[in-house]
N, C-alpha and C. Protein backbone atom coordinates (compact mmCIF):
# COMPACT_ATOMS: atom_id res chain seq x y z
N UNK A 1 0.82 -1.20 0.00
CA UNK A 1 0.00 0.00 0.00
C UNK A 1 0.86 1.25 0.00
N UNK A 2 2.24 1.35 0.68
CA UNK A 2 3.03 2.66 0.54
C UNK A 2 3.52 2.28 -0.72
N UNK A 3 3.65 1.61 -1.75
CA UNK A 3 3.86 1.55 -3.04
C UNK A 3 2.86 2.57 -3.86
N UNK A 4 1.54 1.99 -3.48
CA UNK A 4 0.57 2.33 -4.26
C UNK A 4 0.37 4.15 -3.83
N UNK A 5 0.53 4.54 -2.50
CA UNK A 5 -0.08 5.57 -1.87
C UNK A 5 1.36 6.92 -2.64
N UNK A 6 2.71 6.29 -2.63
CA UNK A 6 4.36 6.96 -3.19
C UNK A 6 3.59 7.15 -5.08
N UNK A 7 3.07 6.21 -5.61
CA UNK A 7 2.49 6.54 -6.77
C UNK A 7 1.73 7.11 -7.54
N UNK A 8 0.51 7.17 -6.64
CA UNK A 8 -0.65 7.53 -6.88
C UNK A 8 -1.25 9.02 -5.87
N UNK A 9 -0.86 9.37 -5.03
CA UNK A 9 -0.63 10.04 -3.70
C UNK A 9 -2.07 9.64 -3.03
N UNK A 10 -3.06 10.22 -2.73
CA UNK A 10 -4.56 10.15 -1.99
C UNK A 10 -4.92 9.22 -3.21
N UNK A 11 -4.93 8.58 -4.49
CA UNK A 11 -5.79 8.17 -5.07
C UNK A 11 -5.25 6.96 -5.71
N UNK A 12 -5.28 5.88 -4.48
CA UNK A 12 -4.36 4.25 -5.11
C UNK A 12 -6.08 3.74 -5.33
N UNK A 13 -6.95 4.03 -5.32
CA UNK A 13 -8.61 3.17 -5.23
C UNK A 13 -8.59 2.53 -5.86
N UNK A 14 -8.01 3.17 -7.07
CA UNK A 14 -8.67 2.35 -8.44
C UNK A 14 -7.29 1.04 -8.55
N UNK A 15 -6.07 1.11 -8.29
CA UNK A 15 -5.52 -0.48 -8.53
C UNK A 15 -6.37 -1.07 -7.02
N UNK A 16 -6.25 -0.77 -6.23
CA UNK A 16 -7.24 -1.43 -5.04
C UNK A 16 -8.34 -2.08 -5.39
N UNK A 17 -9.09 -1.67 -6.68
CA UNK A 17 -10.25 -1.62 -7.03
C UNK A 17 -10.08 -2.81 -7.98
N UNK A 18 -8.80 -3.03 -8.62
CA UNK A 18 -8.13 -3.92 -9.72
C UNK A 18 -7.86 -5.12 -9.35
N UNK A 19 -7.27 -4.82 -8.25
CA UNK A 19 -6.68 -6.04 -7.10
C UNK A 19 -7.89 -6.66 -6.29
N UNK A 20 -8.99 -6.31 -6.35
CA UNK A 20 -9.97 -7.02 -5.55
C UNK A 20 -10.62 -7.66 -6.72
N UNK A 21 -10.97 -7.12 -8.17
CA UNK A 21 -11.25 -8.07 -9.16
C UNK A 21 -10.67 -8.82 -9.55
N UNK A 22 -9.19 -9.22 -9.71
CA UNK A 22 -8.47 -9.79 -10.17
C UNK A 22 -8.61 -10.99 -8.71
N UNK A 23 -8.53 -10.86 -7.79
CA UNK A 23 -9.05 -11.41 -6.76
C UNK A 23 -10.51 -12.44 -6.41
N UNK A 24 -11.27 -11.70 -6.99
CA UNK A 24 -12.79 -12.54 -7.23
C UNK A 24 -12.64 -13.55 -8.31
N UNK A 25 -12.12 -12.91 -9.20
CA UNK A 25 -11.63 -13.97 -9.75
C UNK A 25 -11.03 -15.19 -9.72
N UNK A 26 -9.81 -15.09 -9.15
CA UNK A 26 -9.12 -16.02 -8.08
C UNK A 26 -10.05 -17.01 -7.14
N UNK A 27 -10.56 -16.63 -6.63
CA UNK A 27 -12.12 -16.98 -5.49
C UNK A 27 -12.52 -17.93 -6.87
N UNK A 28 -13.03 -17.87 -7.46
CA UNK A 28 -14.51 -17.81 -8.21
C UNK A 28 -13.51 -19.30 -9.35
N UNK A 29 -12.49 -19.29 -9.48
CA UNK A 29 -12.04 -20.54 -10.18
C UNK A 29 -11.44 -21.60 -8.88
N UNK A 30 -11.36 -21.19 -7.67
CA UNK A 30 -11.43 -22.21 -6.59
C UNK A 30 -12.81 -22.48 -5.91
N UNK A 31 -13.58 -21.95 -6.54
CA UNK A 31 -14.90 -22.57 -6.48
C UNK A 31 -15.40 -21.96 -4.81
N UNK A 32 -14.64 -20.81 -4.74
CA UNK A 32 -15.37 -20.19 -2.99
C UNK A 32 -15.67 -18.71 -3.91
N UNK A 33 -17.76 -19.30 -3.96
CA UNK A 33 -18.29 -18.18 -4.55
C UNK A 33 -18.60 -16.92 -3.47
N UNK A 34 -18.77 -17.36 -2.21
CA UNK A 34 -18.94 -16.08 -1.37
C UNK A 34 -17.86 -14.92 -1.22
N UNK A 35 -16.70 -15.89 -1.28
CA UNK A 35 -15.38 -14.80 -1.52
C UNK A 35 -15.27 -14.05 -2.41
N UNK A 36 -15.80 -14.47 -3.60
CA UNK A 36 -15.35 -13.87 -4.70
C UNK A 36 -16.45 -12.51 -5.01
N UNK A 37 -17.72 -13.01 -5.00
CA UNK A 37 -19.08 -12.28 -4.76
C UNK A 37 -18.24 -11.12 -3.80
N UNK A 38 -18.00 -11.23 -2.30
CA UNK A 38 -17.37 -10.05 -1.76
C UNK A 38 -16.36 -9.29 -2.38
N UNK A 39 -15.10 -9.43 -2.99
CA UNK A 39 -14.09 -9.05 -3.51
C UNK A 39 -14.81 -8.50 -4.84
N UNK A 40 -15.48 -8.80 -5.27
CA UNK A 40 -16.26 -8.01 -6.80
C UNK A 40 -16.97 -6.96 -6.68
N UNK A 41 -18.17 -7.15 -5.14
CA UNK A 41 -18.75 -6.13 -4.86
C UNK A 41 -18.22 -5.13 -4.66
N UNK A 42 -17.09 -5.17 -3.77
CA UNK A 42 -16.09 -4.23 -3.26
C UNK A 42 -14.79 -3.94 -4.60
N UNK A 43 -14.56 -4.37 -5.21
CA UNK A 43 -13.92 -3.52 -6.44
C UNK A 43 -14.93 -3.03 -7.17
N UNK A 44 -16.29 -2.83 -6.97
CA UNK A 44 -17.45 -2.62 -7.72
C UNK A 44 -17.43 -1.44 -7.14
N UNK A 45 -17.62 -1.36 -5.91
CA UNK A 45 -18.00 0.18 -4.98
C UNK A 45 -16.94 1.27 -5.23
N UNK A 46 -15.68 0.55 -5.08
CA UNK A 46 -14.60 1.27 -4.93
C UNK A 46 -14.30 2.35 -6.91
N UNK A 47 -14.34 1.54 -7.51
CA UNK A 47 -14.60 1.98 -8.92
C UNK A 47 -15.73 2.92 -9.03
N UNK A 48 -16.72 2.34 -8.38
CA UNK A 48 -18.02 3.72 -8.55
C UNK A 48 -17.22 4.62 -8.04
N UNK A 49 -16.88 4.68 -6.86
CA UNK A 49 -16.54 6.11 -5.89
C UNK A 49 -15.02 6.52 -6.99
N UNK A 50 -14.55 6.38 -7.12
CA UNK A 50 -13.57 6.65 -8.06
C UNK A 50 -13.90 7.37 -9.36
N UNK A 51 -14.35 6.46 -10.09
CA UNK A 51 -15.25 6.66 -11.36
C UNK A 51 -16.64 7.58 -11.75
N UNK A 52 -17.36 7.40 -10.75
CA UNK A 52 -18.67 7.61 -10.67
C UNK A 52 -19.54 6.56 -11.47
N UNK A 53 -20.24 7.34 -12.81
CA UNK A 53 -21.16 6.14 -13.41
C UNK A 53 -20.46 6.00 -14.51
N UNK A 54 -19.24 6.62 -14.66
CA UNK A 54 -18.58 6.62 -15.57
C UNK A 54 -18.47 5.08 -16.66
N UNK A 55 -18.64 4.69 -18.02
CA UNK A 55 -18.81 3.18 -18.36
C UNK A 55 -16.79 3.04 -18.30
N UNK A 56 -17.09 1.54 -17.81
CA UNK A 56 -15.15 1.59 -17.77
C UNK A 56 -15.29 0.14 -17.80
N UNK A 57 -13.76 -0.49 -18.63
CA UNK A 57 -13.33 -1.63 -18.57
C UNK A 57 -13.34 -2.76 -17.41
N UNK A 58 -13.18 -1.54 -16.18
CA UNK A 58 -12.35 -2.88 -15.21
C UNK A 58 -14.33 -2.87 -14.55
N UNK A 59 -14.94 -1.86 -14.39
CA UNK A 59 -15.91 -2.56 -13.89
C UNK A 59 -16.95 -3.31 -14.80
N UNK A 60 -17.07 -3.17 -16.50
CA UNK A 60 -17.25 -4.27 -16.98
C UNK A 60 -17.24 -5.75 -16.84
N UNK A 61 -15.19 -5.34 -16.25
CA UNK A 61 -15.49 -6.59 -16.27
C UNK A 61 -15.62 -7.70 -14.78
N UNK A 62 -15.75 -6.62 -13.75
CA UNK A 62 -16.19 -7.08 -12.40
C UNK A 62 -17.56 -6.90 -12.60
N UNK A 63 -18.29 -6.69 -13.49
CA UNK A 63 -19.85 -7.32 -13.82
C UNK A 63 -19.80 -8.14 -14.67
N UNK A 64 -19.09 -8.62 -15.01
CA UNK A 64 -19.16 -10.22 -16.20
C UNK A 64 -19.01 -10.96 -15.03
N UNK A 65 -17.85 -10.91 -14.24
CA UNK A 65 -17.02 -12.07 -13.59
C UNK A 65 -18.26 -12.41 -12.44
N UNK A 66 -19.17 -11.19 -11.91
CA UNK A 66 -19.73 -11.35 -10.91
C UNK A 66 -21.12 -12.18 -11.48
N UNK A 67 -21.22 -12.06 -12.75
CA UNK A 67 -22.85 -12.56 -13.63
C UNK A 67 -22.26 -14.03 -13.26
N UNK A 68 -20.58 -14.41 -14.30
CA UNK A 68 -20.52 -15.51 -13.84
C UNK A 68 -20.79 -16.27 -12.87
N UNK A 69 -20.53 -15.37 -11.37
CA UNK A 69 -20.38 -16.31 -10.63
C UNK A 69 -21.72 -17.38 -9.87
N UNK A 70 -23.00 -15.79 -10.25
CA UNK A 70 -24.15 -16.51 -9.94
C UNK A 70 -24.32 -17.38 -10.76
N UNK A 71 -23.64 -17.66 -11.96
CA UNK A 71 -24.33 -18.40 -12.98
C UNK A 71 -24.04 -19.54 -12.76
N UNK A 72 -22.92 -19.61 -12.21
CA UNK A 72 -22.35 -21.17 -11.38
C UNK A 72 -23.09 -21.75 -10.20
N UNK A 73 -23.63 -20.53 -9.26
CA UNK A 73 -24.16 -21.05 -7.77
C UNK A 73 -25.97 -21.22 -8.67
N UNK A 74 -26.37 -21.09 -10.17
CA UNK A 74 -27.55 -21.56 -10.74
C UNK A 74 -28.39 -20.44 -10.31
N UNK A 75 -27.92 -19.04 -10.07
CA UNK A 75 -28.35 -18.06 -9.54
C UNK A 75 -29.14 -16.93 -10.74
N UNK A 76 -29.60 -17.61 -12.09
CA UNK A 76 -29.27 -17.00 -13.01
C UNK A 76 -30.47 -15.77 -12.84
N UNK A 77 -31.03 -15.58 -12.34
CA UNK A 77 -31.68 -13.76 -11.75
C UNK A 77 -31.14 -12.92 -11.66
N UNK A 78 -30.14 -13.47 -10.27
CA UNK A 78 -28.67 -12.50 -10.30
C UNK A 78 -27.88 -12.31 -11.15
N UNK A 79 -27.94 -13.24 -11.90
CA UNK A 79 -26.74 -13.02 -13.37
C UNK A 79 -26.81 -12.21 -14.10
N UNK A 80 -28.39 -11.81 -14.42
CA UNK A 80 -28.69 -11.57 -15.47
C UNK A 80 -29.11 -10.01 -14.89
N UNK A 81 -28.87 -9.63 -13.56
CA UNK A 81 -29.26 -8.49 -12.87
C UNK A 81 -28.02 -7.25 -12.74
């Protein structure tokens, strides 16, 4: 984090925000969907507050990864939500 904070000064959120998707991810191919579901939500929030509603890549694609994951727990409401 003093890597990120020496780089970025007040505004490391968004790799924070990178590192928790890249993370759910991680979760979500060892098959622990609650972990991953948390780590997505939360690079989800963190990107809004960063971003705003701004359309962007990385939370694209922490809404694919997160559709996936209900789509695995047969959740497909949530998937598709």
């Amino acid at each position: 984090m003093a890597l990120l904070k020496e780089k970025h000064g007040d505004q490391p959120q968004i790799d924070v925000a990178f590192i928790l998707k890249s993370l759910g991810d991680a979760y979500r191919s060892l098959g622990r969907y609650q972990k991953s579901i948390k780590s997505l939500e939360a690079s989800l929030a963190i990107n809004k507050q960063v971003q705003g509603d701004q359309p962007n890549l990385l939370a694209a694609g922490a809404l694919c990864s997160l559709g996936n994951v209900y789509n695995e727990l047969n959740k497909h409401d949530r998937a598709i939500e």
